[in-house]
C-alpha atoms as a PDB file:
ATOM      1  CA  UNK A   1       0.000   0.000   0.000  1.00  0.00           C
ATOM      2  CA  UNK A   2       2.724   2.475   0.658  1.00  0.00           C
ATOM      3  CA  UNK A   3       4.557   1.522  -2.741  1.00  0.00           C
ATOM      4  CA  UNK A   4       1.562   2.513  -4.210  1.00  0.00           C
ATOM      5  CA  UNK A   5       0.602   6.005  -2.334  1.00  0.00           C
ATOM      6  CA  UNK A   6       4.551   6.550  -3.150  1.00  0.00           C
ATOM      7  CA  UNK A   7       3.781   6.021  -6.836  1.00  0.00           C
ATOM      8  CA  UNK A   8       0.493   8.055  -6.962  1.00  0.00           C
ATOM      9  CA  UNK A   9       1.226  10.883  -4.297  1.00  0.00           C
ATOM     10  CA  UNK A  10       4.833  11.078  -3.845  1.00  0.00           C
ATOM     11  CA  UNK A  11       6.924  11.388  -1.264  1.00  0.00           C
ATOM     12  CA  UNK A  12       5.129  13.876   1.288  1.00  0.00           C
ATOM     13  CA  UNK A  13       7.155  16.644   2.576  1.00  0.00           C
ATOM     14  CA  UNK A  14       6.103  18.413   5.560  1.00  0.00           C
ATOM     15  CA  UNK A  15       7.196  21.554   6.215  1.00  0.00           C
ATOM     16  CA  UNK A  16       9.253  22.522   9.293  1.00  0.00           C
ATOM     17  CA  UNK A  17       7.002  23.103  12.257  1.00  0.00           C
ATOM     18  CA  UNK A  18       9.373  25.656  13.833  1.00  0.00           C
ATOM     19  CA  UNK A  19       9.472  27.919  10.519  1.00  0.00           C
ATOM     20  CA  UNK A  20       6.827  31.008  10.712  1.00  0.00           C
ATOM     21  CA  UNK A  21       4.089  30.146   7.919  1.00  0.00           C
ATOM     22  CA  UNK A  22       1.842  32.932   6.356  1.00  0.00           C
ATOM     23  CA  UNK A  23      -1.763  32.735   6.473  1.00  0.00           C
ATOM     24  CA  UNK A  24      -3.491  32.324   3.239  1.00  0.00           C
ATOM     25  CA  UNK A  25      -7.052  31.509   4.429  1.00  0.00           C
ATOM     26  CA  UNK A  26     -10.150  32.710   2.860  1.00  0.00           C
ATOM     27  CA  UNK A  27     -12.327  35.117   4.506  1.00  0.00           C
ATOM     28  CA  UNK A  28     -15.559  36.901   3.937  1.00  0.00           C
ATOM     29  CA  UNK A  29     -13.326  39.935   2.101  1.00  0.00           C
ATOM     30  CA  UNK A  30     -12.524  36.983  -0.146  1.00  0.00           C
ATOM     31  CA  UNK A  31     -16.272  36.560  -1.446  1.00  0.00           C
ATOM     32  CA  UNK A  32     -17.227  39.678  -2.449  1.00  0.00           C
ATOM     33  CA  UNK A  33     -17.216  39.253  -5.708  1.00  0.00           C
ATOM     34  CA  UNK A  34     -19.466  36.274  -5.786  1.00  0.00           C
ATOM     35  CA  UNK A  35     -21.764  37.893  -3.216  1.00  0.00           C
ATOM     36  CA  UNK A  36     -22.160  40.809  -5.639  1.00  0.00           C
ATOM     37  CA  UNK A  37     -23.269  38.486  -7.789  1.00  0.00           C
ATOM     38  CA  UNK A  38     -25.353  36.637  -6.006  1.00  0.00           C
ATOM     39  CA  UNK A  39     -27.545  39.680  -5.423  1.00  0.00           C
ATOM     40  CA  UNK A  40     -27.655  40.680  -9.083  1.00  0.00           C
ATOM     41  CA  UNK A  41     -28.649  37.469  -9.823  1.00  0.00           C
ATOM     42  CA  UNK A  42     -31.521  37.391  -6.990  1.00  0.00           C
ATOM     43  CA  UNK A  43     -32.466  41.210  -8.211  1.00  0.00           C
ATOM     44  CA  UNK A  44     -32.477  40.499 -11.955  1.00  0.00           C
ATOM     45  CA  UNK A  45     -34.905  36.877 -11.033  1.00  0.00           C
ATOM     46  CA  UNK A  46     -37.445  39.256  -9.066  1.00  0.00           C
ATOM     47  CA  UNK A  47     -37.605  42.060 -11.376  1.00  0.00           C
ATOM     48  CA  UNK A  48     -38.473  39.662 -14.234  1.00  0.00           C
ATOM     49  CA  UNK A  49     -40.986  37.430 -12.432  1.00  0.00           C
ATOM     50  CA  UNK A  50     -42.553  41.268 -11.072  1.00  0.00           C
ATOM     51  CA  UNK A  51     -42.484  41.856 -15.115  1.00  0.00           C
ATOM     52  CA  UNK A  52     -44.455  38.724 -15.891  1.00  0.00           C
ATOM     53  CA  UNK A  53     -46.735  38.744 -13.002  1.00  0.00           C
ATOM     54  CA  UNK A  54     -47.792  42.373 -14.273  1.00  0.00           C
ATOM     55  CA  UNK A  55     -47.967  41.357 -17.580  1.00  0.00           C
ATOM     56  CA  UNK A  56     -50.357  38.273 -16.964  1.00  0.00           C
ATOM     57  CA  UNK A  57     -52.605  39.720 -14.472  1.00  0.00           C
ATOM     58  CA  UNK A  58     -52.780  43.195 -16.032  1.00  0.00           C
ATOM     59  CA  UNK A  59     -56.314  43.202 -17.121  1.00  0.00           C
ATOM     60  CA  UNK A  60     -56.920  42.620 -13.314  1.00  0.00           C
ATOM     61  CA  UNK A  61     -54.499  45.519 -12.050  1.00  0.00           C
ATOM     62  CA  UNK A  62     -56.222  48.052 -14.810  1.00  0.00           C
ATOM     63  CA  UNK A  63     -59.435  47.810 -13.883  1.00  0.00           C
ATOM     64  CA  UNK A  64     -60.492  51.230 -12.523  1.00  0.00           C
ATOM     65  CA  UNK A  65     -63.611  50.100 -11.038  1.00  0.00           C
ATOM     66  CA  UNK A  66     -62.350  47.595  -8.042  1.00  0.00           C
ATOM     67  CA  UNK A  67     -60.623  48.735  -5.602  1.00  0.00           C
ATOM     68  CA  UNK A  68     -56.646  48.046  -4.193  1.00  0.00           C
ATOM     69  CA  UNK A  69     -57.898  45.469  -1.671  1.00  0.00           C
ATOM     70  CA  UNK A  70     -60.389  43.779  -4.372  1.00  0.00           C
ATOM     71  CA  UNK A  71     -57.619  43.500  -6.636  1.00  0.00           C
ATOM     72  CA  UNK A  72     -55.346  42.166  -4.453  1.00  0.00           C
ATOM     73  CA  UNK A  73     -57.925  39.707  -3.262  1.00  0.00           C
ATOM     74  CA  UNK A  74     -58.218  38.327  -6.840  1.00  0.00           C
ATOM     75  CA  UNK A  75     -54.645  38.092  -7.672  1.00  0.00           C
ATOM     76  CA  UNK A  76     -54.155  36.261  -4.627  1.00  0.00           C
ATOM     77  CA  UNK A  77     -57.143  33.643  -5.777  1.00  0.00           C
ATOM     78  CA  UNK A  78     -55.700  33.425  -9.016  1.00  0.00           C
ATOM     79  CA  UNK A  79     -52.006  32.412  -7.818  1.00  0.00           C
ATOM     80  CA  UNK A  80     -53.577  30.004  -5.187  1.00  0.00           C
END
């Protein structure tokens, strides 16, 4: 078995405990970039389902004669 982790792996080298090592962990600073896009993602998704939602149920929303909380009581029928 150790022929074989030789073979694959190589020989390990460890480095010297007593030497001062630098610290290359990641941190939150380090995902910025993907937590930027993680919110344009999540913004971009809601402002097109808000487009589609209007533009299905926009013969309900025009309707001049029914009031805010009538309307609002329909769409919420409709999407049940």
């Amino acid at each position: 078995m150790v022929q074989i982790e030789k073979a694959w792996f190589g020989e390990s080298t460890c480095s010297d405990s007593s030497t001062s090592l630098s610290s290359n962990s990641l941190g939150i600073d380090s995902f910025w970039g993907l937590f930027v896009m993680a919110v344009i993602a999540a913004v971009l998704a809601l402002i097109i389902f808000l487009t589609k939602f209007i533009h299905e149920h926009w013969h309900i929303i025009r309707r001049s004669n029914l009031s805010l909380r009538e309307r609002s009581r329909i769409l919420a029928r409709k999407n049940l």
